[in-house]
Protein backbone atom coordinates (compact mmCIF):
# COMPACT_ATOMS: atom_id res chain seq x y z
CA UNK A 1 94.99 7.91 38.39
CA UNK A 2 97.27 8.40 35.70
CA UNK A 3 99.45 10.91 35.20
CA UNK A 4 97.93 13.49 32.96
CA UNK A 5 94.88 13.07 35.06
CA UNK A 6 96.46 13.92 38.10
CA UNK A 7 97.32 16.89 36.18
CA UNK A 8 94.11 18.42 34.90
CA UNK A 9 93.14 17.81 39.07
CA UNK A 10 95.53 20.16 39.77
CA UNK A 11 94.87 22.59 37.34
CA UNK A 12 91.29 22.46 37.89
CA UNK A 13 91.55 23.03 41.54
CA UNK A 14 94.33 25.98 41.05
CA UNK A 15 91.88 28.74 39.74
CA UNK A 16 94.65 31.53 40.74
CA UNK A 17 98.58 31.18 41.28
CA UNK A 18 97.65 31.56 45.36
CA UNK A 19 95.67 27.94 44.89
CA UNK A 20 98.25 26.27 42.70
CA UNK A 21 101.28 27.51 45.40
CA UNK A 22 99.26 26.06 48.06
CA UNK A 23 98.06 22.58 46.21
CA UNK A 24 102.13 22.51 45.09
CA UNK A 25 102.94 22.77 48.90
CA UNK A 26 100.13 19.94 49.83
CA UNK A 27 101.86 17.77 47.54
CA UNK A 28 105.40 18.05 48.68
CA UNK A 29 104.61 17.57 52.48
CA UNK A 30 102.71 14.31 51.40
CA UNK A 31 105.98 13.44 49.59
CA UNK A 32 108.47 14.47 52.96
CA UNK A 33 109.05 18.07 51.83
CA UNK A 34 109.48 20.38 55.36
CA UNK A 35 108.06 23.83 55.06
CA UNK A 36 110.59 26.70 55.87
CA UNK A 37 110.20 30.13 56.88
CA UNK A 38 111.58 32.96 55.28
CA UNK A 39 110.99 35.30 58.62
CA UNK A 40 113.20 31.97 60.56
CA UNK A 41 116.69 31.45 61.10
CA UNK A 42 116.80 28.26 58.90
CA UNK A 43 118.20 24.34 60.01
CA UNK A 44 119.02 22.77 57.10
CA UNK A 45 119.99 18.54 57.40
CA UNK A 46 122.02 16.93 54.91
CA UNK A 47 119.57 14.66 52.48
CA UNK A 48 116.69 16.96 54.09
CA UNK A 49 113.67 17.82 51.50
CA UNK A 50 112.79 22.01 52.00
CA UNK A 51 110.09 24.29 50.59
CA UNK A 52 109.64 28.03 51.16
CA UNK A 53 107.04 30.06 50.13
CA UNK A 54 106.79 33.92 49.50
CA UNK A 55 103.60 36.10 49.09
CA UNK A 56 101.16 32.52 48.92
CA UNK A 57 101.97 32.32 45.21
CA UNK A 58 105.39 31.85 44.51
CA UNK A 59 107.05 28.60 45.79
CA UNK A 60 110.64 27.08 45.86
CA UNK A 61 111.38 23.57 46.52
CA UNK A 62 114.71 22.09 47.44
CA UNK A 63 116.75 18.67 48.08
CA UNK A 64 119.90 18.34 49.77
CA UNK A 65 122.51 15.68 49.08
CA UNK A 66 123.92 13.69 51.98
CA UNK A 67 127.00 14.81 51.83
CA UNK A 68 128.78 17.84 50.57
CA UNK A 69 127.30 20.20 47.44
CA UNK A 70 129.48 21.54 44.08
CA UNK A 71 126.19 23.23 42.32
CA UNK A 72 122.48 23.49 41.84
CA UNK A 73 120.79 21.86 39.34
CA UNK A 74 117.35 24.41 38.96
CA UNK A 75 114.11 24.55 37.64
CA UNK A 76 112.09 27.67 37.11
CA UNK A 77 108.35 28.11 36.20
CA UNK A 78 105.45 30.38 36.89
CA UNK A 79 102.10 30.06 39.20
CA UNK A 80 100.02 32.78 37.48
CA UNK A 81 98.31 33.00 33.97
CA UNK A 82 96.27 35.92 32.29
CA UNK A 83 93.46 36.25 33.68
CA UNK A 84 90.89 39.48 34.56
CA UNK A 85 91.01 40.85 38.29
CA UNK A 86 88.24 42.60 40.43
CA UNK A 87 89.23 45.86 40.92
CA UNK A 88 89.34 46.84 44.79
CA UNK A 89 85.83 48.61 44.66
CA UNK A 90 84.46 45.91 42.25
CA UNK A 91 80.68 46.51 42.26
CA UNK A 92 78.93 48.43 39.51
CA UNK A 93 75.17 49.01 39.95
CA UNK A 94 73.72 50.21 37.04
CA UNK A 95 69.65 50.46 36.35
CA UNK A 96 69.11 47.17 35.65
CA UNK A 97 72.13 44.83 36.24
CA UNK A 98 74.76 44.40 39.21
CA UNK A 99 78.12 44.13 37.08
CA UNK A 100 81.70 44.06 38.10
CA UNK A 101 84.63 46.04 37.93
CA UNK A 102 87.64 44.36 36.58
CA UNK A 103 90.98 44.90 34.76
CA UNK A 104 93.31 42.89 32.70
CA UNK A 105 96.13 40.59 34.49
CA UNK A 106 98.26 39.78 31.48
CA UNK A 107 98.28 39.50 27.81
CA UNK A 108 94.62 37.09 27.09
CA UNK A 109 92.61 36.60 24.27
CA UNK A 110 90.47 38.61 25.82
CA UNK A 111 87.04 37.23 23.09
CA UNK A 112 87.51 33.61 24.66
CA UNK A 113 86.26 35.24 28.17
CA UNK A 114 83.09 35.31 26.53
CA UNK A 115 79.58 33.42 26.80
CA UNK A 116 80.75 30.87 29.25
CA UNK A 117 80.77 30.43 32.45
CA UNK A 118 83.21 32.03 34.96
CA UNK A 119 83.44 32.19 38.90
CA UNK A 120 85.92 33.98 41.52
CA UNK A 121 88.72 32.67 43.54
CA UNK A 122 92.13 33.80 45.12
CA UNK A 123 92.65 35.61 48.31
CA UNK A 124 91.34 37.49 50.97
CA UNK A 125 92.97 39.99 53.89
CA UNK A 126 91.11 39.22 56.90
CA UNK A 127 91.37 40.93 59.92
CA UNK A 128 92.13 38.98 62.99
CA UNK A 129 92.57 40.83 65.99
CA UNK A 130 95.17 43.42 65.76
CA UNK A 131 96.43 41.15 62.64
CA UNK A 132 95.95 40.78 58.99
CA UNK A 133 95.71 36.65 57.69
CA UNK A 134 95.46 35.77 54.13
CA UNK A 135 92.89 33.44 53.50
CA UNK A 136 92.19 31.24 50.24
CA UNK A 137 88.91 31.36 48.52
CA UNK A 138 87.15 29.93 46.00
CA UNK A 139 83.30 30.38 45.12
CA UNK A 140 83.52 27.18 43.24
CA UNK A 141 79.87 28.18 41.06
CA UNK A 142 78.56 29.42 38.34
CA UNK A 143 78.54 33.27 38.64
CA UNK A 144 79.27 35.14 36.18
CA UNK A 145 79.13 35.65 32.37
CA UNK A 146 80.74 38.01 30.00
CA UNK A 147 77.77 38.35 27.04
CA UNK A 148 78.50 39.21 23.59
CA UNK A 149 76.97 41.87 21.63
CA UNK A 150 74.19 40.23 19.55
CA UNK A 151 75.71 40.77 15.60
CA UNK A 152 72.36 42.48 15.18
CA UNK A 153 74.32 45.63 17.32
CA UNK A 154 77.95 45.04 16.30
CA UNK A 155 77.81 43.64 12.36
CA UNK A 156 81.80 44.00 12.43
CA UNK A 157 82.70 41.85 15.29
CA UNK A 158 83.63 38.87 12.60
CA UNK A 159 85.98 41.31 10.49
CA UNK A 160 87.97 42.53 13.48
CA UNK A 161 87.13 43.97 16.93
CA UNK A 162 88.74 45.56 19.25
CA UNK A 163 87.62 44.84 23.21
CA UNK A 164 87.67 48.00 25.49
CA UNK A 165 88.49 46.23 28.62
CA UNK A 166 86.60 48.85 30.54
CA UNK A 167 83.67 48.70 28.73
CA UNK A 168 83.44 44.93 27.09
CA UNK A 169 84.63 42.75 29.56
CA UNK A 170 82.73 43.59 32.68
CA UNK A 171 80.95 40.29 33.92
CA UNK A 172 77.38 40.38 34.58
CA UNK A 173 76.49 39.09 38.13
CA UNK A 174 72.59 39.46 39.13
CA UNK A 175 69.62 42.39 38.88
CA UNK A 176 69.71 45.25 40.71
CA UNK A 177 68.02 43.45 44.04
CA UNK A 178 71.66 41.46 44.01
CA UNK A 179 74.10 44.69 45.18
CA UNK A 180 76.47 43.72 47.99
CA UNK A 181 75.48 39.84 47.32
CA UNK A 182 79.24 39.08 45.67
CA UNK A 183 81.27 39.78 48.72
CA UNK A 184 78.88 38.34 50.89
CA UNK A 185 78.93 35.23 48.64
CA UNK A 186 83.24 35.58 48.80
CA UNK A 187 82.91 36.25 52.41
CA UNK A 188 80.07 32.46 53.21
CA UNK A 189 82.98 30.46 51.04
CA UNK A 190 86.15 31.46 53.09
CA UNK A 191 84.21 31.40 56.67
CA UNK A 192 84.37 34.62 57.42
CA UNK A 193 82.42 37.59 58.26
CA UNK A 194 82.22 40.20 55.81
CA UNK A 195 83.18 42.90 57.87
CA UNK A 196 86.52 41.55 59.03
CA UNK A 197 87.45 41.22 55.24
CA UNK A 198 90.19 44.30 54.39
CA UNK A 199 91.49 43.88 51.36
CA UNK A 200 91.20 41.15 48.21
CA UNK A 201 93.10 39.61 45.52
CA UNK A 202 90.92 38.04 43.31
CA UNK A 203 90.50 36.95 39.67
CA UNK A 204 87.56 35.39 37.06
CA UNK A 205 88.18 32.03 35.87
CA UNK A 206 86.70 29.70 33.77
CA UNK A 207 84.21 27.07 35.07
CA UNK A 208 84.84 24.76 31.96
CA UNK A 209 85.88 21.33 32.63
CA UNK A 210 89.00 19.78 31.14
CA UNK A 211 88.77 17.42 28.62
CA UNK A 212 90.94 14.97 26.90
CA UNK A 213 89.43 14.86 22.61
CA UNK A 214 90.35 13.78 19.66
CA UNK A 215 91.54 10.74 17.19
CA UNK A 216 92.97 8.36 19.84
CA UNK A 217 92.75 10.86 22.76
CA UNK A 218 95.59 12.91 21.10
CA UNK A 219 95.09 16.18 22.80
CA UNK A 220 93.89 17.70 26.09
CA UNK A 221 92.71 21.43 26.89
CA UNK A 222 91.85 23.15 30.16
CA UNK A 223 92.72 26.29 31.41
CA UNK A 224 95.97 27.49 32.68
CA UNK A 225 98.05 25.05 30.43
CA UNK A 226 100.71 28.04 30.55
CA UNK A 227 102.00 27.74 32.42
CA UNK A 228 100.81 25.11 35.35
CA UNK A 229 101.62 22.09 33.27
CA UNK A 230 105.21 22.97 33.66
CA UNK A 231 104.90 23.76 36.86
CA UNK A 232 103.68 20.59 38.03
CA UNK A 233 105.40 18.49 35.82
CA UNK A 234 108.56 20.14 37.56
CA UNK A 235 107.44 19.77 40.79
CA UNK A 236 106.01 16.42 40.05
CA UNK A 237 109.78 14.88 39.09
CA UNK A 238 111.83 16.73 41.78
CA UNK A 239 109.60 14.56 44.30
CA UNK A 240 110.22 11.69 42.83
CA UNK A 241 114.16 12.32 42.46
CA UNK A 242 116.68 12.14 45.24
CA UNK A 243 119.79 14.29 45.26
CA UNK A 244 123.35 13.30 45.08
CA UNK A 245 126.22 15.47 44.67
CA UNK A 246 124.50 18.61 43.60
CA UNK A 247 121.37 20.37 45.33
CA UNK A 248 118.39 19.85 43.28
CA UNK A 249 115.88 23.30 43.06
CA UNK A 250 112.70 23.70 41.35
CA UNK A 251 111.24 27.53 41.37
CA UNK A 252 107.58 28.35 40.82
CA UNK A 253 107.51 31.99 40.44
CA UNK A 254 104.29 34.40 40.43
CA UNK A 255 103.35 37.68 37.91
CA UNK A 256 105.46 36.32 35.35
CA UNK A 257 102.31 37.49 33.02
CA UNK A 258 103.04 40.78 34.13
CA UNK A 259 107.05 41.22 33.56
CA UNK A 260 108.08 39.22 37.09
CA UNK A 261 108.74 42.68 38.54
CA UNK A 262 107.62 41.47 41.96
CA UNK A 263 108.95 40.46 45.11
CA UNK A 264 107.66 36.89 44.09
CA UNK A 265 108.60 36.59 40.77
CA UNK A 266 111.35 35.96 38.68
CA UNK A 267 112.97 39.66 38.37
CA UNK A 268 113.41 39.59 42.60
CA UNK A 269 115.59 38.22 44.95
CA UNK A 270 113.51 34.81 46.17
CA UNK A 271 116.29 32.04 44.06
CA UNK A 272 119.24 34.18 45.20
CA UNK A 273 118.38 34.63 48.75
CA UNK A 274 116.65 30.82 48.94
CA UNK A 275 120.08 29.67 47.54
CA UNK A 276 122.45 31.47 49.43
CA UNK A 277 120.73 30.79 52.98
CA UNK A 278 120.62 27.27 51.95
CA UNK A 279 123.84 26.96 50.99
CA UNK A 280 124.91 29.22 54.68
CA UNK A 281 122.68 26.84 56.47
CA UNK A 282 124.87 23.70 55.07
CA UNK A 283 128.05 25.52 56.62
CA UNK A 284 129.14 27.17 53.11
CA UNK A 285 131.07 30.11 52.93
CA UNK A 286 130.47 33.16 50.73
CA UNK A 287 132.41 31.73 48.16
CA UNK A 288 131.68 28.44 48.06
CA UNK A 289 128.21 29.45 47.35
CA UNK A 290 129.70 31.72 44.50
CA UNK A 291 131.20 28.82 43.06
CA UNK A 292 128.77 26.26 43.76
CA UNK A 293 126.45 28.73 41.55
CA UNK A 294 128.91 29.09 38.82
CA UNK A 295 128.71 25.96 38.33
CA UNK A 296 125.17 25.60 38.27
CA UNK A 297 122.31 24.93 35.34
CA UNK A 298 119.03 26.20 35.21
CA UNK A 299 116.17 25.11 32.71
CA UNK A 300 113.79 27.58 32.52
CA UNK A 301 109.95 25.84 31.59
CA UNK A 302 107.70 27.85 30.09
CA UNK A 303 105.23 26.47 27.08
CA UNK A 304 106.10 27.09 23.67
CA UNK A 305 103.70 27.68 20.89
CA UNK A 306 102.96 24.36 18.80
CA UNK A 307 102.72 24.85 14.61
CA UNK A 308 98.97 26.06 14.43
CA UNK A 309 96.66 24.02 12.05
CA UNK A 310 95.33 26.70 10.28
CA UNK A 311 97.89 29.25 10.21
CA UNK A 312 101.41 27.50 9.76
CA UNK A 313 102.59 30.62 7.45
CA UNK A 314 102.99 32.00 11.11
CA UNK A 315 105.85 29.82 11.89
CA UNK A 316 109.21 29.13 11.30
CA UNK A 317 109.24 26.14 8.28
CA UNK A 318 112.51 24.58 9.76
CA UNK A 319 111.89 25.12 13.90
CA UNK A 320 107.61 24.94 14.12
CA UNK A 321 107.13 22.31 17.07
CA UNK A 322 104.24 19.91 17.13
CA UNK A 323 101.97 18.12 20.01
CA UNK A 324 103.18 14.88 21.11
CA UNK A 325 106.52 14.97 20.03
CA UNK A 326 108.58 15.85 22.85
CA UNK A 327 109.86 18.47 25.04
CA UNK A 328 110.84 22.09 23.10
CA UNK A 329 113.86 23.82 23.03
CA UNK A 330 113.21 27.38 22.78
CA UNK A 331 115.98 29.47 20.56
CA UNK A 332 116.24 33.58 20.07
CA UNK A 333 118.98 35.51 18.90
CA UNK A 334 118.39 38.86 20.99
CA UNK A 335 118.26 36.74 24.35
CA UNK A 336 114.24 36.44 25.10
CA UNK A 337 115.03 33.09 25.98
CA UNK A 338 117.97 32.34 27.59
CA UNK A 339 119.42 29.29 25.15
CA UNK A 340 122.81 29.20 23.40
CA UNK A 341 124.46 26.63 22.03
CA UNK A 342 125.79 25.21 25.23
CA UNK A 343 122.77 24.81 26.89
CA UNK A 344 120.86 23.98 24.37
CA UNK A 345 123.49 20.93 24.06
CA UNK A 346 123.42 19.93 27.59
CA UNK A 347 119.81 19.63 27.45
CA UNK A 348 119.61 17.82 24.44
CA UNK A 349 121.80 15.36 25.91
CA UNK A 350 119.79 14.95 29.36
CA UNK A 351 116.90 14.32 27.32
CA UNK A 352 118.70 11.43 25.29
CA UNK A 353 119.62 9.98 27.90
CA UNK A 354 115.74 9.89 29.19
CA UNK A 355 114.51 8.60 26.24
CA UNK A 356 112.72 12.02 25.32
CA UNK A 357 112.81 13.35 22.05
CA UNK A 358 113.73 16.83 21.45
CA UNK A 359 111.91 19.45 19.20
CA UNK A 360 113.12 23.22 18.69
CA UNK A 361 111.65 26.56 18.53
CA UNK A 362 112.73 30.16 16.77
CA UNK A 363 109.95 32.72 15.73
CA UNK A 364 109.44 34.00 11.76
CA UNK A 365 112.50 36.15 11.69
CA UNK A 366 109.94 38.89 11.08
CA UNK A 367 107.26 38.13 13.40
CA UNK A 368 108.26 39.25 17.01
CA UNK A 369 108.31 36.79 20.06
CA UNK A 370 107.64 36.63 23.21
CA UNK A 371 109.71 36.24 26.22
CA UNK A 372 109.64 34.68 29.51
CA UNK A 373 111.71 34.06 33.00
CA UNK A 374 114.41 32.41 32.59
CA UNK A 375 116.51 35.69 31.17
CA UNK A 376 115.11 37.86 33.96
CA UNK A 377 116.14 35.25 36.64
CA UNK A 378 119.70 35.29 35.33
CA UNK A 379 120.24 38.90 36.37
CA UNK A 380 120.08 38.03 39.59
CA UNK A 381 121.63 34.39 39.65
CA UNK A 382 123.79 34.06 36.71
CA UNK A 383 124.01 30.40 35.97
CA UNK A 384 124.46 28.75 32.51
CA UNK A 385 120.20 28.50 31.29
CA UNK A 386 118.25 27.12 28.84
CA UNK A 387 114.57 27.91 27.69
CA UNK A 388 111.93 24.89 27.10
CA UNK A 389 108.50 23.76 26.95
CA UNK A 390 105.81 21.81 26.14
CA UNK A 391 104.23 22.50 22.69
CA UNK A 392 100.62 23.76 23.01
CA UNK A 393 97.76 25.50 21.28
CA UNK A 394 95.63 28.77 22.05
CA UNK A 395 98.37 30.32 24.51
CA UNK A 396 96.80 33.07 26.56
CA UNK A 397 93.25 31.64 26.27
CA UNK A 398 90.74 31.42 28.62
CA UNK A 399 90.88 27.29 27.72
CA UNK A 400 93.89 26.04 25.83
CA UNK A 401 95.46 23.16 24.18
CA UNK A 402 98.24 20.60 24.54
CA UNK A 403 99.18 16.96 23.62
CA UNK A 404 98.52 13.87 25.37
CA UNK A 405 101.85 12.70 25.02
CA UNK A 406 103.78 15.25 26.31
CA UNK A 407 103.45 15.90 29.40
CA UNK A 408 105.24 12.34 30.69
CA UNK A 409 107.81 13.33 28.43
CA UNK A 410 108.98 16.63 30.55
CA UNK A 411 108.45 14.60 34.18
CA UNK A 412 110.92 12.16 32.70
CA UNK A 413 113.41 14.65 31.46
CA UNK A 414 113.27 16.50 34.51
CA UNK A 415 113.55 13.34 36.22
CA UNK A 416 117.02 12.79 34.71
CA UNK A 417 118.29 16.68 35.40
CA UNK A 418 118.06 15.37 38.95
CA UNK A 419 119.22 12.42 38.85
């Protein structure tokens, strides 16, 4: 299996950030990765390999040279993409159809929900004795649909439409005779009963297939291309790299969709406290690990948005990335990403020496951008950062698009940060 297809496995069988955080842990322990505790006092070997995990969505892997430390060398990217969630009380009966109850989870194209195919995953609170256990789920069928309004009813949905979440966007699930059949469904999938079932995080996702199209298999699209492709791809090099003289990190944080304001995502404390017990478990002092940090670099992958076919008036002439032509640099002058021209040099330079071409990105001066972790994570560990991607297609829909080409590219890059 190559590597793009090992890819689209993962991505297909990461429905939620909960899967992809567990399916990222499976494949560090198959590659010598020991899992650590946050609630344990942590023993840390020289040349050990570490993962922790917080909340069952956010994940952060580690490597420790053989002998002493002067800095990290980190990666950051996030677990979760937009996506709609069932609301706690989910079921609405109505006289003729069973729907559900759901609400937005980040900025999506909401219209590409529609007409297709969807089913529900994530995570359940299960009672177990006195206890609460989380518990992965995934239905794994066909179960849902969001339908359209025939044109017939709504004449204007082709000059511009605007979805009421509330009203739009609730999935239809049976007939009336199928009330209470969804959570007994939820509850048959996870092997459980559905009385011991206390609480639920879970999401709609797309049933559609990945699929790699176009004139000599140029492109691929799938869902959750934003951000799991960096994700992996990170994770993906760090086990294949050994550290030396510097401790080699990679971060997958959750809700960055959402602003990262959680304990498991980028705007908490999981890199800082991760890093400092790490570096108090190695026999560090307070400020060694100050120093080692101030030293440190962190590239902060996140996709960036490739020169659209259609509409390239949206983009900036001189700094419009394309597919298949290497790993972005992402540029803003009020700090959404975190590049200057420092980091945007050292980069550079780790990706010449890979053999990876470079591309960059700056939005219209009058069109505003977006923004992502790696400037949130830097107010609580303030290293020298950089913002990059992969260039893609259709960010924030339910199925997106990226080149074939590319994704090689960042392993290999990354690859070379550790090396």
């Amino acid at each position: 299996m190559d590597m793009l297809e090992q890819f689209l496995t993962f991505a297909e069988q990461s429905p939620t950030a909960f899967h992809a955080t567990a399916n990222i842990g499976e494949m560090l322990r198959e590659q010598g990765f020991t899992q650590l505790k946050e609630t344990d006092p942590w023993l840390v070997d020289a040349g050990g390999r570490y993962y922790v995990q917080r909340n069952d969505s956010a994940i952060i892997a580690f490597e420790v040279p053989e002998t002493g430390f002067s800095s990290f060398r980190i990666a950051a990217a996030h677990s979760d993409s937009p996506a709609f969630k069932l609301k706690e009380l989910f079921e609405d009966k109505t006289a003729y159809y069973v729907r559900l109850n759901v609400e937005k989870y980040g900025g999506m194209i909401m219209s590409s929900w529609m007409d297709r195919p969807l089913s529900v995953a994530g995570r359940l609170a299960v009672r177990e004795g006195n206890h609460v256990a989380a518990r992965l789920v995934n239905l794994d069928r066909d179960a849902l649909i969001i339908p359209n309004m025939p044109i017939h009813f709504n004449r204007e949905v082709n000059n511009g439409y605007a979805f009421d979440p509330q009203v739009d966007m609730m999935p239809l699930y049976g007939s009336t005779e199928s009330a209470g059949g969804l959570m007994r469904e939820i509850a048959e999938a996870a092997g459980v009963d559905p009385d011991r079932i206390l609480s639920h995080d879970l999401f709609l996702y797309s049933r559609q297939n990945a699929s790699i199209w176009g004139a000599g298999d140029a492109f691929f699209s799938c869902g959750r291309i934003d951000d799991l492709e960096c994700a992996w791809a990170c994770m993906k090099a760090l086990s294949e790299s050994s550290a030396r003289d510097t401790v080699n990190v990679c971060a997958v944080f959750d809700n960055e969709e959402v602003g990262s304001g959680s304990r498991q995502g980028a705007d908490s404390g999981f890199l800082y406290d991760t890093l400092t017990r790490l570096g108090f478990a190695l026999g560090a002092s307070d400020g060694e690990i100050r120093a080692a940090m101030a030293g440190s670099f962190l590239v902060s992958a996140d996709n960036a948005h490739a020169v659209h076919p259609n509409h390239p008036e949206k983009f900036d002439k001189q700094n419009c990335p394309r597919m298949n032509e290497g790993v972005v640099i992402k540029h803003n002058a009020a700090l959404k990403y975190t590049t200057d021209a420092m980091s945007s040099a050292r980069f550079a330079l780790i990706c010449e020496k890979a053999g990876v071409p470079v591309q960059h990105f700056a939005n219209r001066s009058d069109i505003a951008g977006g923004s992502t972790l790696g400037h949130i994570s830097a107010g609580h560990v303030s290293v020298e950062s950089v913002d990059i991607g992969l260039a893609q297609l259709a960010m924030h829909s339910v199925y997106e698009t990226a080149g074939t080409k590319d994704l090689p590219m960042l392993v290999q890059a990354m690859k070379e940060l550790w090396a």
